[in-house]
PDB file of N, CA and C in Angstrom:
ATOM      1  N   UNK A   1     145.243 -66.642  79.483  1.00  0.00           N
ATOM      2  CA  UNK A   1     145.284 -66.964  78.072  1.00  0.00           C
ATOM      3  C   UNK A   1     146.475 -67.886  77.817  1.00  0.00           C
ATOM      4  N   UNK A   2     146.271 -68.816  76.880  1.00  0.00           N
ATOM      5  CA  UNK A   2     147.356 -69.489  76.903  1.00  0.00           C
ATOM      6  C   UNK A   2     148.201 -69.492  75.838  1.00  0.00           C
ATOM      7  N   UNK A   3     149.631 -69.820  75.446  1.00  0.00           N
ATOM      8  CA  UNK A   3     150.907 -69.302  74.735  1.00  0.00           C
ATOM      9  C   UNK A   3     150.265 -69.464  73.506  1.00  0.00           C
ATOM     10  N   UNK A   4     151.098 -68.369  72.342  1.00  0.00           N
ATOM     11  CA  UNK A   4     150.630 -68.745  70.918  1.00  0.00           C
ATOM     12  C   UNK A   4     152.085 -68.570  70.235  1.00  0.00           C
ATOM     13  N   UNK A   5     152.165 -69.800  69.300  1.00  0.00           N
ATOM     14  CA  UNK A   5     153.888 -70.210  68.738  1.00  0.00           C
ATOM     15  C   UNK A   5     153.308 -69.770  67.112  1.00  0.00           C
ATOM     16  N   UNK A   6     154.326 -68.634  66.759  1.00  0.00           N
ATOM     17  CA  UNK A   6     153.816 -68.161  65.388  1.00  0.00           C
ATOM     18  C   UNK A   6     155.116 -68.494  64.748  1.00  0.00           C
ATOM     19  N   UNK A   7     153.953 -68.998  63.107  1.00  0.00           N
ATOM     20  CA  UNK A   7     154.670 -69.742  62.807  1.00  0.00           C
ATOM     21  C   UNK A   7     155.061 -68.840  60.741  1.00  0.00           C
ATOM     22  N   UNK A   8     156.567 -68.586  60.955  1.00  0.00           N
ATOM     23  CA  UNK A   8     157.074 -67.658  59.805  1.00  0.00           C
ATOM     24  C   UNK A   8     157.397 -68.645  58.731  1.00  0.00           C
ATOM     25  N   UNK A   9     157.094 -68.679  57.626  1.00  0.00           N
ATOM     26  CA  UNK A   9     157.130 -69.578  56.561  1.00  0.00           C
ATOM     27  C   UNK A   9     157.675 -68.706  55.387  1.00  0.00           C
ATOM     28  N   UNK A  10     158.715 -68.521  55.147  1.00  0.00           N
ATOM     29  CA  UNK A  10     159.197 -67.626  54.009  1.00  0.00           C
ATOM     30  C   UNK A  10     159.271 -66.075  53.618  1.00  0.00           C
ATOM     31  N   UNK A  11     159.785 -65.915  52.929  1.00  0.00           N
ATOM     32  CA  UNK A  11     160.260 -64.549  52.870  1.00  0.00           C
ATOM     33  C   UNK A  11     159.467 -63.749  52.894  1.00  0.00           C
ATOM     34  N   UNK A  12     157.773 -63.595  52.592  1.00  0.00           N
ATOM     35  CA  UNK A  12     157.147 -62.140  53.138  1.00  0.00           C
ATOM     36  C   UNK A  12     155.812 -62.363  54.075  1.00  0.00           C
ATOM     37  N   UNK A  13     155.953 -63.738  54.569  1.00  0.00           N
ATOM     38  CA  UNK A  13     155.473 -63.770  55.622  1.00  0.00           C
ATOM     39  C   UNK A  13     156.814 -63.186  56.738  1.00  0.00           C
ATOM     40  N   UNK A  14     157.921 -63.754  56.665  1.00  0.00           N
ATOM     41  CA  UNK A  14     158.955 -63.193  57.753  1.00  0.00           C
ATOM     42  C   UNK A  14     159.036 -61.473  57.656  1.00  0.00           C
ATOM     43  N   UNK A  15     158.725 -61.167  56.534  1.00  0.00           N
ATOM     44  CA  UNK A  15     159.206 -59.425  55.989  1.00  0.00           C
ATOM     45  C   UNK A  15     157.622 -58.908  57.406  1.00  0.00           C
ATOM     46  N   UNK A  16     156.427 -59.454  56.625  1.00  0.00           N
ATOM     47  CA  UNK A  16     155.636 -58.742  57.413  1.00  0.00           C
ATOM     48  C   UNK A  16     155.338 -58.951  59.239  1.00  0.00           C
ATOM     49  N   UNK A  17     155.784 -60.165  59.775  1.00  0.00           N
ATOM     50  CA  UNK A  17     156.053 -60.882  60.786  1.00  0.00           C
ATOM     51  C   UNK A  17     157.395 -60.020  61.778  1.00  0.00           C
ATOM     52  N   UNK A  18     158.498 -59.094  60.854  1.00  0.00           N
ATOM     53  CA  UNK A  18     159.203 -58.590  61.628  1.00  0.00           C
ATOM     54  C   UNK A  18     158.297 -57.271  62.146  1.00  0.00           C
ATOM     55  N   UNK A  19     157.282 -57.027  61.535  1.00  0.00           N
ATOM     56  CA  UNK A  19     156.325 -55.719  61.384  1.00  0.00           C
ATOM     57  C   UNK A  19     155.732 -55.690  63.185  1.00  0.00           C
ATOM     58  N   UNK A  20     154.893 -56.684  62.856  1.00  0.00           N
ATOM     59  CA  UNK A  20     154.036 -57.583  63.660  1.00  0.00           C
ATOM     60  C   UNK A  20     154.835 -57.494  65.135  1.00  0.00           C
ATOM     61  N   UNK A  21     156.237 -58.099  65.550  1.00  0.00           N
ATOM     62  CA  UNK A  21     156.666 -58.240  66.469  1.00  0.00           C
ATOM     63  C   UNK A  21     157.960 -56.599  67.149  1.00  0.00           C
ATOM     64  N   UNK A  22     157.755 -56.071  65.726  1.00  0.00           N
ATOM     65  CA  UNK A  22     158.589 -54.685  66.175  1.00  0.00           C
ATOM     66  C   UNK A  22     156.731 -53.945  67.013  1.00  0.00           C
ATOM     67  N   UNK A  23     155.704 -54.077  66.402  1.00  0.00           N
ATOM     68  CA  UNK A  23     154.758 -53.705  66.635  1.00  0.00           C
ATOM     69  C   UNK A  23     154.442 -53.853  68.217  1.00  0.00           C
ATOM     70  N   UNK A  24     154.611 -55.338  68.734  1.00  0.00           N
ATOM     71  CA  UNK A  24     154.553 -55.915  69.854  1.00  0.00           C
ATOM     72  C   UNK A  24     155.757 -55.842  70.989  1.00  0.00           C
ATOM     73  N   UNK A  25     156.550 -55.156  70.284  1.00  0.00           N
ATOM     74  CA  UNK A  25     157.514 -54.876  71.653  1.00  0.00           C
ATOM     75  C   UNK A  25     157.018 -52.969  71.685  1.00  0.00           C
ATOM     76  N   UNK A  26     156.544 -52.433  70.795  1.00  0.00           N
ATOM     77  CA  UNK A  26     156.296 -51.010  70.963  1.00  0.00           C
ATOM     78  C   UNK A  26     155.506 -51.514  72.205  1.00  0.00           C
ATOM     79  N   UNK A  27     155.079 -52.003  72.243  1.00  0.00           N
ATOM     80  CA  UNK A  27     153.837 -51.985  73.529  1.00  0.00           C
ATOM     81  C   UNK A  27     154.216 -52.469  74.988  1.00  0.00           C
ATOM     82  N   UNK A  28     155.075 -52.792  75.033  1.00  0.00           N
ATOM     83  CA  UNK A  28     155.742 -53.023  76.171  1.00  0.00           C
ATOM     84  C   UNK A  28     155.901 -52.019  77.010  1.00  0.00           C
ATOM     85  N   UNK A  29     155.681 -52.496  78.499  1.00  0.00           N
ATOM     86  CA  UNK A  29     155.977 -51.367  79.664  1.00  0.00           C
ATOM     87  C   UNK A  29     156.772 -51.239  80.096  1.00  0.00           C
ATOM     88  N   UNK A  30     158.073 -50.461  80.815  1.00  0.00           N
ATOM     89  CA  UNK A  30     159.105 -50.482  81.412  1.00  0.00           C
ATOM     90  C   UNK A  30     158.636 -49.871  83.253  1.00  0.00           C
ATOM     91  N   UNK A  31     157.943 -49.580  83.062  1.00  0.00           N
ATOM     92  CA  UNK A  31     157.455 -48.730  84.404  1.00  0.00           C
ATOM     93  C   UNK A  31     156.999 -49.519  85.457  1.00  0.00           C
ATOM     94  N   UNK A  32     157.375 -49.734  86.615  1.00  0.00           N
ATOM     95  CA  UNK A  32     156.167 -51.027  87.408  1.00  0.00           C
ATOM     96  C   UNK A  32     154.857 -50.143  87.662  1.00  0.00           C
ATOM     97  N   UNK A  33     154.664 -48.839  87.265  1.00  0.00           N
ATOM     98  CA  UNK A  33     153.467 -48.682  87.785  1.00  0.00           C
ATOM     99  C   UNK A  33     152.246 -48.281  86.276  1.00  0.00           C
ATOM    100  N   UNK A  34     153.066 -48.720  85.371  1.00  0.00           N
ATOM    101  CA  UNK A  34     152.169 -48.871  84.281  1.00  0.00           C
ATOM    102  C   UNK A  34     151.287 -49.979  84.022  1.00  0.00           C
ATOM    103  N   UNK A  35     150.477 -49.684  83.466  1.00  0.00           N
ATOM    104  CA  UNK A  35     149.643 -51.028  83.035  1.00  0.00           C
ATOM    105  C   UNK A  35     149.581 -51.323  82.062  1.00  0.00           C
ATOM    106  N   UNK A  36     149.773 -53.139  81.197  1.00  0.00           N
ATOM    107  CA  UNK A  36     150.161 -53.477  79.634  1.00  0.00           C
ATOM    108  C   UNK A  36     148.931 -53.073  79.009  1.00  0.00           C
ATOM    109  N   UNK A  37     149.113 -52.996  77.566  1.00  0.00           N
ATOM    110  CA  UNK A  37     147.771 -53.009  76.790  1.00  0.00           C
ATOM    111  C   UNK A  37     147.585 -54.154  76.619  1.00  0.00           C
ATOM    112  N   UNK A  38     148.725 -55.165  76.232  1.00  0.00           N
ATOM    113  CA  UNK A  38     148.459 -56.771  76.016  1.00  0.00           C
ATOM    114  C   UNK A  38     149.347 -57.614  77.074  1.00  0.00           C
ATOM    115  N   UNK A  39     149.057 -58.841  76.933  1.00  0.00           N
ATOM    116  CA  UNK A  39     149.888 -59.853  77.781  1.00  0.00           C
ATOM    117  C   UNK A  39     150.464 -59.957  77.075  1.00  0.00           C
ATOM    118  N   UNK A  40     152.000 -60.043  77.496  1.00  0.00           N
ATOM    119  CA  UNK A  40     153.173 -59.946  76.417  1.00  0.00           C
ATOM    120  C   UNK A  40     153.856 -61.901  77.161  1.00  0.00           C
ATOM    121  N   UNK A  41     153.155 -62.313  78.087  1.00  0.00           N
ATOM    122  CA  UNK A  41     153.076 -64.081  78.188  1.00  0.00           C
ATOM    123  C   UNK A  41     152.556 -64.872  76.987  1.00  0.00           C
ATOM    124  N   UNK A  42     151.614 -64.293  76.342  1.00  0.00           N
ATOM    125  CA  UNK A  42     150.891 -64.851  75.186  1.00  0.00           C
ATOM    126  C   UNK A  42     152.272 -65.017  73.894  1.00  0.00           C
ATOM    127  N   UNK A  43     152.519 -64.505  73.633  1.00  0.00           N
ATOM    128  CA  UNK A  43     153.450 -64.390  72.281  1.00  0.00           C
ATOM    129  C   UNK A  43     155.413 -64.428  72.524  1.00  0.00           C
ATOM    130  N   UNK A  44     155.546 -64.150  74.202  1.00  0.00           N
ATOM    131  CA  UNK A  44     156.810 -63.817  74.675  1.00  0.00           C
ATOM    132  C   UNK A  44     157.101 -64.775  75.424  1.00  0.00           C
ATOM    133  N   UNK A  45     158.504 -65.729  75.365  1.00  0.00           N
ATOM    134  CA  UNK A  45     158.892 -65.995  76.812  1.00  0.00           C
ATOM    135  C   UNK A  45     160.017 -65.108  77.368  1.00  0.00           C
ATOM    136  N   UNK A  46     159.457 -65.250  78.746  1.00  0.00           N
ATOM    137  CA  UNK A  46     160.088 -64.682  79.465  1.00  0.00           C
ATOM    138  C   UNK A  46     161.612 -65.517  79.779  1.00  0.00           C
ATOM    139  N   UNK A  47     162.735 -64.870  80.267  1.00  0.00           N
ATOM    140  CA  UNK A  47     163.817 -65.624  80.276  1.00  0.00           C
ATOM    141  C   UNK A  47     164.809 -64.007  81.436  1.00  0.00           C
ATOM    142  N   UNK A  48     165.970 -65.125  81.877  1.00  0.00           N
ATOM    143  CA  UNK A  48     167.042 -64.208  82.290  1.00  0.00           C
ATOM    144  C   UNK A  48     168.445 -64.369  81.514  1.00  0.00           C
ATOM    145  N   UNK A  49     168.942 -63.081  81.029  1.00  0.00           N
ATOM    146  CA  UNK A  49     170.365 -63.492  80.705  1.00  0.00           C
ATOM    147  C   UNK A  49     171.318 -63.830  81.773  1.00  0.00           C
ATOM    148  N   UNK A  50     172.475 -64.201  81.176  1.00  0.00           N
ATOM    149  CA  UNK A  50     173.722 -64.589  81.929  1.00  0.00           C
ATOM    150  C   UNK A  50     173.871 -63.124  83.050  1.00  0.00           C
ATOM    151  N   UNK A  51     173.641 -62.246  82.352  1.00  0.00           N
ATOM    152  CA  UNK A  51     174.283 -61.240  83.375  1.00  0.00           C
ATOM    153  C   UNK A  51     172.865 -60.631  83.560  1.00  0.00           C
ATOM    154  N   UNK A  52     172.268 -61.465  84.307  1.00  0.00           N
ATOM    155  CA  UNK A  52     170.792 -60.898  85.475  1.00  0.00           C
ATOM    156  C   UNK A  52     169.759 -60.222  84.605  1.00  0.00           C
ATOM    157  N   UNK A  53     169.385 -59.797  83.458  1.00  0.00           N
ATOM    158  CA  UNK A  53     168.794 -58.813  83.313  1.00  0.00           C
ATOM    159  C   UNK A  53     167.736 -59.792  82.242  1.00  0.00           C
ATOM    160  N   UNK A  54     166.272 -58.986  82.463  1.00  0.00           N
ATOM    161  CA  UNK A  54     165.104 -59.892  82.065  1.00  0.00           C
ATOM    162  C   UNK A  54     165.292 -59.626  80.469  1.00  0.00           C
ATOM    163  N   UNK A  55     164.719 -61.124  80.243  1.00  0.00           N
ATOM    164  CA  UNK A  55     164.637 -60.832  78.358  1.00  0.00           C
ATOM    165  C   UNK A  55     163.544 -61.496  78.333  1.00  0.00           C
ATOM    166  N   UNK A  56     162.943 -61.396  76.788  1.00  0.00           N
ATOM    167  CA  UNK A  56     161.811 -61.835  76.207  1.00  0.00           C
ATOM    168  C   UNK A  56     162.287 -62.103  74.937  1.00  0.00           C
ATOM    169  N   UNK A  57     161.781 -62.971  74.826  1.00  0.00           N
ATOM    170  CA  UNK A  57     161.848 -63.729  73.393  1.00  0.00           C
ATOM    171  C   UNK A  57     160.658 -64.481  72.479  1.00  0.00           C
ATOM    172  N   UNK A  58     160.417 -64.072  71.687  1.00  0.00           N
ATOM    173  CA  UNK A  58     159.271 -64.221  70.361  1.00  0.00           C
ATOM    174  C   UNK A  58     159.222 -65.884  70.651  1.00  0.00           C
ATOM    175  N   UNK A  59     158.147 -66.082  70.703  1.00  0.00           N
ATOM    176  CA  UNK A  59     157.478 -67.436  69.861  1.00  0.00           C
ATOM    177  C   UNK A  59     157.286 -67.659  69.163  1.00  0.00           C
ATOM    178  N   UNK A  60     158.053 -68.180  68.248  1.00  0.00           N
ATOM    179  CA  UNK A  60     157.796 -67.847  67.031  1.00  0.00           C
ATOM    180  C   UNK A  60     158.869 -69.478  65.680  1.00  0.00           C
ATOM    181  N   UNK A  61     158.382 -69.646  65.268  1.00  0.00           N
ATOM    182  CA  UNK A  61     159.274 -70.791  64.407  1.00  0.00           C
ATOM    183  C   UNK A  61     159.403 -69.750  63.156  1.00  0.00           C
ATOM    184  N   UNK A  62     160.635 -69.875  63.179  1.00  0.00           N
ATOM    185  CA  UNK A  62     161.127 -69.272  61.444  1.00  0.00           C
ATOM    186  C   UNK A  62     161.896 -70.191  60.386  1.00  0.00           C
ATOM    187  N   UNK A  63     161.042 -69.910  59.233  1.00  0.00           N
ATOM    188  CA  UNK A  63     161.833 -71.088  58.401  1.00  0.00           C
ATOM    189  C   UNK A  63     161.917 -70.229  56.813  1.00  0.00           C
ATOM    190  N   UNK A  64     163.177 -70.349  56.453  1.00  0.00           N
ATOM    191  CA  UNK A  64     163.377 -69.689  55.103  1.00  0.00           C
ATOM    192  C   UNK A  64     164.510 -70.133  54.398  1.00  0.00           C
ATOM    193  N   UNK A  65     164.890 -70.168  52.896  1.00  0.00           N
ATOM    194  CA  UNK A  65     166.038 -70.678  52.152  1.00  0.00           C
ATOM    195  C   UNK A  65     167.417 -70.068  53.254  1.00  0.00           C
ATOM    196  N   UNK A  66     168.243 -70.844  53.589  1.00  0.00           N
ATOM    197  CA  UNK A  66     169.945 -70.430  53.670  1.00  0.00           C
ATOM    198  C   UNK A  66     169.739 -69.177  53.494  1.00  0.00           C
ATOM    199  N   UNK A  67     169.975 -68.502  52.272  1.00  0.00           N
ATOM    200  CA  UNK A  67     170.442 -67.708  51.862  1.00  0.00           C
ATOM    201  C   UNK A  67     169.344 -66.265  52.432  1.00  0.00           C
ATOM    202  N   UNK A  68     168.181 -66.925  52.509  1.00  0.00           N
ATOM    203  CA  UNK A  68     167.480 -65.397  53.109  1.00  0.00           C
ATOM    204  C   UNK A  68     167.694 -65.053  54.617  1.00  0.00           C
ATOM    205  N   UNK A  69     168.706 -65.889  55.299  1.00  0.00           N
ATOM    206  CA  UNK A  69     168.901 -65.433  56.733  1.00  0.00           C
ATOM    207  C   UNK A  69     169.758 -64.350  56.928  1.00  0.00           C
ATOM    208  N   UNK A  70     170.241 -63.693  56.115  1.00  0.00           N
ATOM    209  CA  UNK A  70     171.268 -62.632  55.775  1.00  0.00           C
ATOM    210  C   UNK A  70     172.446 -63.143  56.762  1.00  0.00           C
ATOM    211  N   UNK A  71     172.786 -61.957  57.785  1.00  0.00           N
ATOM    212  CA  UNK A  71     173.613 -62.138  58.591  1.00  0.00           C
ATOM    213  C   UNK A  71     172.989 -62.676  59.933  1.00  0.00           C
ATOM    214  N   UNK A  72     172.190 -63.627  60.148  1.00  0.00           N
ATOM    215  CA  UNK A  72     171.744 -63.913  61.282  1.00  0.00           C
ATOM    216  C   UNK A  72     172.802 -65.031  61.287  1.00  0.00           C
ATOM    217  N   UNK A  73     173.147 -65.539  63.194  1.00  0.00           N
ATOM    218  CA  UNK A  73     173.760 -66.242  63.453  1.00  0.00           C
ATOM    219  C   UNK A  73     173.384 -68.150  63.205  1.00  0.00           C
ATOM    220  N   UNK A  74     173.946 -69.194  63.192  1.00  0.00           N
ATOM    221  CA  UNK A  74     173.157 -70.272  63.596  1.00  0.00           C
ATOM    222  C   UNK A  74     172.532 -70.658  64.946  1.00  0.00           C
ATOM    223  N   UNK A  75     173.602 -69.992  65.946  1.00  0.00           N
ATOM    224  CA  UNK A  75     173.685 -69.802  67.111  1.00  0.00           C
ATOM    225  C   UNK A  75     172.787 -68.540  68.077  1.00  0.00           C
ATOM    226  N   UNK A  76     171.780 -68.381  68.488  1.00  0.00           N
ATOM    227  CA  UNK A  76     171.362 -67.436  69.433  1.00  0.00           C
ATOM    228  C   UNK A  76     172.428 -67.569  70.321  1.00  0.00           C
ATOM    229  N   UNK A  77     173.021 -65.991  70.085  1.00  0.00           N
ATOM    230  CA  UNK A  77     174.018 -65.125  71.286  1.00  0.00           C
ATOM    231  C   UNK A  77     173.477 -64.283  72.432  1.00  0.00           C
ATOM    232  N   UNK A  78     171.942 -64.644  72.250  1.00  0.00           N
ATOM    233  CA  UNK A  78     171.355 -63.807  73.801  1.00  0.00           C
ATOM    234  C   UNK A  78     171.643 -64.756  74.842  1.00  0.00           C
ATOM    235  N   UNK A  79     171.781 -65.580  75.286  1.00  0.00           N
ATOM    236  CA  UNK A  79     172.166 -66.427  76.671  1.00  0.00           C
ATOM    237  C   UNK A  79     173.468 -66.891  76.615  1.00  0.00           C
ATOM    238  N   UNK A  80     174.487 -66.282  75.480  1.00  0.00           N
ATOM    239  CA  UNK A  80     176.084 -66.454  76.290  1.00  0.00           C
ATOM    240  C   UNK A  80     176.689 -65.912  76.910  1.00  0.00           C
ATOM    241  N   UNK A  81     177.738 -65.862  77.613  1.00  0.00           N
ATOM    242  CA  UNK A  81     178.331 -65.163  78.425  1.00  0.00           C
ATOM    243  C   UNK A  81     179.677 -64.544  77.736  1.00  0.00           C
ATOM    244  N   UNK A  82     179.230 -63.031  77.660  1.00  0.00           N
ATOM    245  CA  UNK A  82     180.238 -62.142  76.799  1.00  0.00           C
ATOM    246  C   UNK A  82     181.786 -62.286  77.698  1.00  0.00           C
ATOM    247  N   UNK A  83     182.984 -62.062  77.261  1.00  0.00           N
ATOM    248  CA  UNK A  83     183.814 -62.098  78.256  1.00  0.00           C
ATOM    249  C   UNK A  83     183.807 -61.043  78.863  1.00  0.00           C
ATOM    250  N   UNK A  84     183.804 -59.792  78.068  1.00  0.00           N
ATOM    251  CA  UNK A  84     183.929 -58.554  78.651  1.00  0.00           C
ATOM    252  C   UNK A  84     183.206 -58.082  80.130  1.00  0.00           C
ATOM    253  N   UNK A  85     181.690 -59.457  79.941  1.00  0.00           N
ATOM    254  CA  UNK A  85     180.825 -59.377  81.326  1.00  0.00           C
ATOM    255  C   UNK A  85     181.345 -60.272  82.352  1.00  0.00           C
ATOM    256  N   UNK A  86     182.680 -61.130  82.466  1.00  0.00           N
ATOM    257  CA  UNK A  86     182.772 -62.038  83.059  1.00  0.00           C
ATOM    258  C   UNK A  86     183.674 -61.646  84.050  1.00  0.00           C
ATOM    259  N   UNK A  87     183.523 -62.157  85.323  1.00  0.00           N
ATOM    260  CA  UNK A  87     184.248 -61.826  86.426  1.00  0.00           C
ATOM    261  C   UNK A  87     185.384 -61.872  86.375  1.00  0.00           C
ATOM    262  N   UNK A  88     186.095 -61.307  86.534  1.00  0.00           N
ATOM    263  CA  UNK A  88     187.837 -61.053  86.351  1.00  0.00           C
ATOM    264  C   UNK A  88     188.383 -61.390  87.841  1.00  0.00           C
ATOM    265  N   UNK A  89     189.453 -62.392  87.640  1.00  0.00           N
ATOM    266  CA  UNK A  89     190.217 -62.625  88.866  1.00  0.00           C
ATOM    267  C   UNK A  89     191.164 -61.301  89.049  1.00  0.00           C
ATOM    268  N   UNK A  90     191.283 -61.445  91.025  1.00  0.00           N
ATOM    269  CA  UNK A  90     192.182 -60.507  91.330  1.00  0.00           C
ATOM    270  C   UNK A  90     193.488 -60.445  91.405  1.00  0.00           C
ATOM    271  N   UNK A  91     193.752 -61.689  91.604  1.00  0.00           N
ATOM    272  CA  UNK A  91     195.389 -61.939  91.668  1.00  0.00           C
ATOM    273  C   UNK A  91     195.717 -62.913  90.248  1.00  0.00           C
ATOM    274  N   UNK A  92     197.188 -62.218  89.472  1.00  0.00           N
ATOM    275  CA  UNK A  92     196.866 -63.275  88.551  1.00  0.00           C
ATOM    276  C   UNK A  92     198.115 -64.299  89.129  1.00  0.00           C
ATOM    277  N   UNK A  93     197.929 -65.903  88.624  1.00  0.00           N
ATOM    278  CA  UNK A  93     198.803 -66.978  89.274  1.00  0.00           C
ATOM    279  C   UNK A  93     199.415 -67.307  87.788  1.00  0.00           C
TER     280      UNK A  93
END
């Protein structure tokens, strides 16, 4: 099946759209010996963070006034590198 990019256009399409995708990670497997109910390739990309571990991320375009992004960042902070995760030298110079 091939990718589908959903597309959020204002405030209660995004209200019901967070529904939709809290809906679509309930369904997710963690088990390797489970089997999905859906392809989570269709609506998800797949990705790795900085520190090894698999992520998925919505397809999805969101568009709404400034002011309805509440506290969301401008910046996606899932692919930076926290310091607290960062390799620490052994000797300091």
């Amino acid at each position: 099946m091939h990718e589908i990019i959903t597309l959020q256009l204002g405030q209660k399409s995004n209200y019901i759209a967070t529904h939709f995708w809290n809906t679509q990670e309930a369904y997710f497997t963690y088990e390797e010996g489970d089997e999905s109910l859906i392809d989570h390739g269709v609506h998800f990309r797949a990705g790795t963070a900085p520190d090894g571990t698999d992520t998925f991320t919505p397809r999805t375009l969101i568009y709404d006034l400034k002011c309805g992004f509440g506290s969301l960042r401008k910046v996606n902070a899932l692919y930076e590198i926290n310091e607290s995760t960062a390799p620490q030298e052994l000797w300091s110079v």
